[in-house]
C-alpha atoms as a PDB file:
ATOM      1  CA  UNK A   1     -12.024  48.009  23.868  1.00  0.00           C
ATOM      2  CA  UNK A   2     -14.894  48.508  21.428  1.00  0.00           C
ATOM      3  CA  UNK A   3     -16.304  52.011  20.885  1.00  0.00           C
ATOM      4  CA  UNK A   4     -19.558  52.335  20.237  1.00  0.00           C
ATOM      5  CA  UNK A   5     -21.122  54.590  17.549  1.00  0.00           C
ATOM      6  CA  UNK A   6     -22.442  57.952  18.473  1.00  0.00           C
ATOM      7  CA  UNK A   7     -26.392  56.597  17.018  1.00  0.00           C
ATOM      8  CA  UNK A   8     -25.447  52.995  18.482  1.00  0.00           C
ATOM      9  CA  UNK A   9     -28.914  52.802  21.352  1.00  0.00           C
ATOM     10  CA  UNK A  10     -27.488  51.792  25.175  1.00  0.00           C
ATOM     11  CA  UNK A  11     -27.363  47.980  25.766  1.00  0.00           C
ATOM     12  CA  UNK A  12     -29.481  46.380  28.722  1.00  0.00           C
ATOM     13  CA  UNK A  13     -27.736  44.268  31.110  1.00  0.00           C
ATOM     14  CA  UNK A  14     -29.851  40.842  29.982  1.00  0.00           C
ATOM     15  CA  UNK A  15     -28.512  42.261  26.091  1.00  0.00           C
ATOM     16  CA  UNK A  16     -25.065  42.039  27.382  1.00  0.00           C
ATOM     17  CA  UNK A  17     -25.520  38.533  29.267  1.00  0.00           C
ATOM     18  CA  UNK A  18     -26.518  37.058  26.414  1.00  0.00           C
ATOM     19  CA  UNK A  19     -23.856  38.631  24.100  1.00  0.00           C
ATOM     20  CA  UNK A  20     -22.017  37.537  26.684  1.00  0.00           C
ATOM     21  CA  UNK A  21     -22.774  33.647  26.761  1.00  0.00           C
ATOM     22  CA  UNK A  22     -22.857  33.443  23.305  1.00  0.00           C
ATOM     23  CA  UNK A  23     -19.584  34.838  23.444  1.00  0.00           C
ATOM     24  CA  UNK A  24     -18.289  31.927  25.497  1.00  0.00           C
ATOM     25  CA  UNK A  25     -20.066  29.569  24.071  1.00  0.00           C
ATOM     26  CA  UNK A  26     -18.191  30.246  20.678  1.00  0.00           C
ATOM     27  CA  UNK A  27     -15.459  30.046  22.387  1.00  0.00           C
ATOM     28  CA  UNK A  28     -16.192  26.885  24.164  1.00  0.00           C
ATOM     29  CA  UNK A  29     -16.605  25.687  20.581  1.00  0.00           C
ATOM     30  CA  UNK A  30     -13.513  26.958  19.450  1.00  0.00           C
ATOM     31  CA  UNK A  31     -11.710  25.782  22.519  1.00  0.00           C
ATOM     32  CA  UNK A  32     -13.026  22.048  21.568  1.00  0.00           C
ATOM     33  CA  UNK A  33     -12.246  22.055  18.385  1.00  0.00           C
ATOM     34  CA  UNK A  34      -8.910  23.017  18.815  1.00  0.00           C
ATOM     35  CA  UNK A  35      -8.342  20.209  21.134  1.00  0.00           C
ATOM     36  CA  UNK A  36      -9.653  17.483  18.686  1.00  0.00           C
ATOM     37  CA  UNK A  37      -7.253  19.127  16.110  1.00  0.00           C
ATOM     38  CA  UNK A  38      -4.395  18.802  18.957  1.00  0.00           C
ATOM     39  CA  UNK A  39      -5.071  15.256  19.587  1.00  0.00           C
ATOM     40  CA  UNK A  40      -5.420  14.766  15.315  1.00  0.00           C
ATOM     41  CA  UNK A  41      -2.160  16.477  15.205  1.00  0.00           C
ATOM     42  CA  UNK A  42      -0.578  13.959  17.607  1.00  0.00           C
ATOM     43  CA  UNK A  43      -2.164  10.321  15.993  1.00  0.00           C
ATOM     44  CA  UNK A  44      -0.482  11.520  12.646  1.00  0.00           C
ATOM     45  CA  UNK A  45       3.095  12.635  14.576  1.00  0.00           C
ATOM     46  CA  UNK A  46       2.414   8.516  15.629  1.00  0.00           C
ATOM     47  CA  UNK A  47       1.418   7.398  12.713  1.00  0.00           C
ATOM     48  CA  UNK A  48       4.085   9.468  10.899  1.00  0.00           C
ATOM     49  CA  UNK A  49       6.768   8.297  13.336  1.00  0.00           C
ATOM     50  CA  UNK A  50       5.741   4.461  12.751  1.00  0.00           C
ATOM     51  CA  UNK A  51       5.688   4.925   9.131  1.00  0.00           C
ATOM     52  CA  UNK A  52       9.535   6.203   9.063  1.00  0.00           C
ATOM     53  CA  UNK A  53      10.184   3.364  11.518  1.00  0.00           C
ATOM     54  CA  UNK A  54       8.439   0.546   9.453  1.00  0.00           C
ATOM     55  CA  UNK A  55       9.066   1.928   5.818  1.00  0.00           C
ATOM     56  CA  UNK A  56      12.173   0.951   3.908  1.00  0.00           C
ATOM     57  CA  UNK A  57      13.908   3.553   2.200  1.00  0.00           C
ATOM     58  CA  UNK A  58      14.834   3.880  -1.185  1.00  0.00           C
ATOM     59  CA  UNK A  59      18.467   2.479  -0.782  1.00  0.00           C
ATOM     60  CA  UNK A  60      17.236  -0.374   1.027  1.00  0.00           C
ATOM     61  CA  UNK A  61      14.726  -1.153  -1.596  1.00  0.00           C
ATOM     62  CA  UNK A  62      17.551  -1.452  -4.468  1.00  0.00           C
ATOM     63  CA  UNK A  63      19.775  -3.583  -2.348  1.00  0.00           C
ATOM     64  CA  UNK A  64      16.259  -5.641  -2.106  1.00  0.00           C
ATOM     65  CA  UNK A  65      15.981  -5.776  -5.818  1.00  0.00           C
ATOM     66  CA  UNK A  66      19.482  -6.167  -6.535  1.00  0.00           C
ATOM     67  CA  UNK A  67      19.793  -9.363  -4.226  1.00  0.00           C
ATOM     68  CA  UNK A  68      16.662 -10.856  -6.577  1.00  0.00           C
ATOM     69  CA  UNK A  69      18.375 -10.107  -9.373  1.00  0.00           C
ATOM     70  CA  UNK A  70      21.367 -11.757  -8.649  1.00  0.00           C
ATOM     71  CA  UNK A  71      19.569 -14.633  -7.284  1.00  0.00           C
ATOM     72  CA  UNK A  72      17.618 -14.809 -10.918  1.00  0.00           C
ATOM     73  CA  UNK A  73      20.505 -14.368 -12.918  1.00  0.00           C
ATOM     74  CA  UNK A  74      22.041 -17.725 -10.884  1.00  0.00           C
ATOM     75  CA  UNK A  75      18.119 -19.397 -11.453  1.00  0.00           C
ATOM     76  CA  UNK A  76      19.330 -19.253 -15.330  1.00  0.00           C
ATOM     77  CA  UNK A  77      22.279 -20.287 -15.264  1.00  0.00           C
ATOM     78  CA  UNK A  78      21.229 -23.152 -13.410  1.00  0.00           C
ATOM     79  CA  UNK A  79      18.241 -23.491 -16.378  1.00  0.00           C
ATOM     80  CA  UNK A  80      20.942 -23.537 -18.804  1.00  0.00           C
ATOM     81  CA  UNK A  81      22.846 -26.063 -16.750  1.00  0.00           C
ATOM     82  CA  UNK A  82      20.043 -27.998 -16.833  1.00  0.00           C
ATOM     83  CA  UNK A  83      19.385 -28.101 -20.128  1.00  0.00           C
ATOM     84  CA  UNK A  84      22.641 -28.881 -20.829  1.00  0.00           C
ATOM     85  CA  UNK A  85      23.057 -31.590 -18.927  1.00  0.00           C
ATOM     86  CA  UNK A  86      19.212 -33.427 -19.790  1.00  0.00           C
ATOM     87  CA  UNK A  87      20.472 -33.181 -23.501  1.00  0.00           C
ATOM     88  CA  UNK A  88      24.026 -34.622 -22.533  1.00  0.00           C
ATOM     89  CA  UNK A  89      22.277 -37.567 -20.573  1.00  0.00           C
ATOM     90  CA  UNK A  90      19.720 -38.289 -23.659  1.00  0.00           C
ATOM     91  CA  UNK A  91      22.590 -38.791 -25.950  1.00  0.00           C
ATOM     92  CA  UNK A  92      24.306 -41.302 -23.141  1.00  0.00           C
ATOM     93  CA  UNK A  93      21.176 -42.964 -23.097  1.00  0.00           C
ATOM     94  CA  UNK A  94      20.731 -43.430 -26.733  1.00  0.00           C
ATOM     95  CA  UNK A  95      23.929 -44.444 -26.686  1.00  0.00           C
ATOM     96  CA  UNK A  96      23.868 -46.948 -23.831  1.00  0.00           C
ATOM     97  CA  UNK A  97      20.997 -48.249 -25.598  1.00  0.00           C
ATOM     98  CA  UNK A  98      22.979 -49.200 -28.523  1.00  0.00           C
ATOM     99  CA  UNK A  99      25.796 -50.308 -26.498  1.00  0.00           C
ATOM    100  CA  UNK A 100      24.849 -53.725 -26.202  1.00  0.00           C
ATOM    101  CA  UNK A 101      23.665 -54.646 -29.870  1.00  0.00           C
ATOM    102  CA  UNK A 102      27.053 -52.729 -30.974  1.00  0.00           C
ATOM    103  CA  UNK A 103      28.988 -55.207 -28.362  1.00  0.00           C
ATOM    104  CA  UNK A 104      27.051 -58.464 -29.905  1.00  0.00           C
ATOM    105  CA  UNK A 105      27.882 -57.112 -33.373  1.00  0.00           C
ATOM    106  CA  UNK A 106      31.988 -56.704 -32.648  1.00  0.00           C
ATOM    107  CA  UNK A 107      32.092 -60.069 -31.024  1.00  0.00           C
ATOM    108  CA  UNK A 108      30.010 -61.990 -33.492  1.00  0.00           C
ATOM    109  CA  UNK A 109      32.240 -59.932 -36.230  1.00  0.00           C
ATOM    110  CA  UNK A 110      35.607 -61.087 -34.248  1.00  0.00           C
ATOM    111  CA  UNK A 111      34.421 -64.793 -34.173  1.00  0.00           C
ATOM    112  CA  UNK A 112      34.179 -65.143 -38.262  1.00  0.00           C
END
């Protein structure tokens, strides 16, 4: 309990009613705010919880990267495969091409 100062002057009852409500009405304030901070505190304990649900972790996300690394490591080999092989099937062709003038030339050469 709050004393009151020896010079403090007596308080009327309507003083003290109004002290009074405006009391409670802080508190009423108080009291609301506190709930909106309560139900705050709960949507981010959600949103927190659906985060560390949804989220991959740090692990997962190298076994993510290493998987695309081996799959681009294979992408160049099969590039160099390719290349390989387009340069290997020019040459055939050029030489196909020449096939049959090469034939002609042997048999006409064969017939002298």
């Amino acid at each position: 309990m709050v004393r009151s100062k020896p010079n403090d002057p007596p308080v009327t009852r309507s003083e003290f009613q109004q002290e009074t409500q405006a009391v409670r009405s802080d508190i009423k304030t108080l009291d609301d705010k506190v709930n909106r901070i309560a139900v705050e505190l709960q949507n981010t304990q959600r949103d927190v919880r659906d985060i560390k649900e949804t989220m991959f972790t740090k692990d997962e996300g190298q076994k993510i990267m290493g998987g695309i690394d081996k799959v681009m490591q294979r992408i160049e080999v099969f590039d160099r495969k390719a290349l390989t092989q387009d340069h290997r099937l020019g040459n055939l062709e050029k030489s196909s091409e020449d096939h049959e003038s090469r034939i002609t030339s042997l048999e006409s050469s064969a017939a002298k």
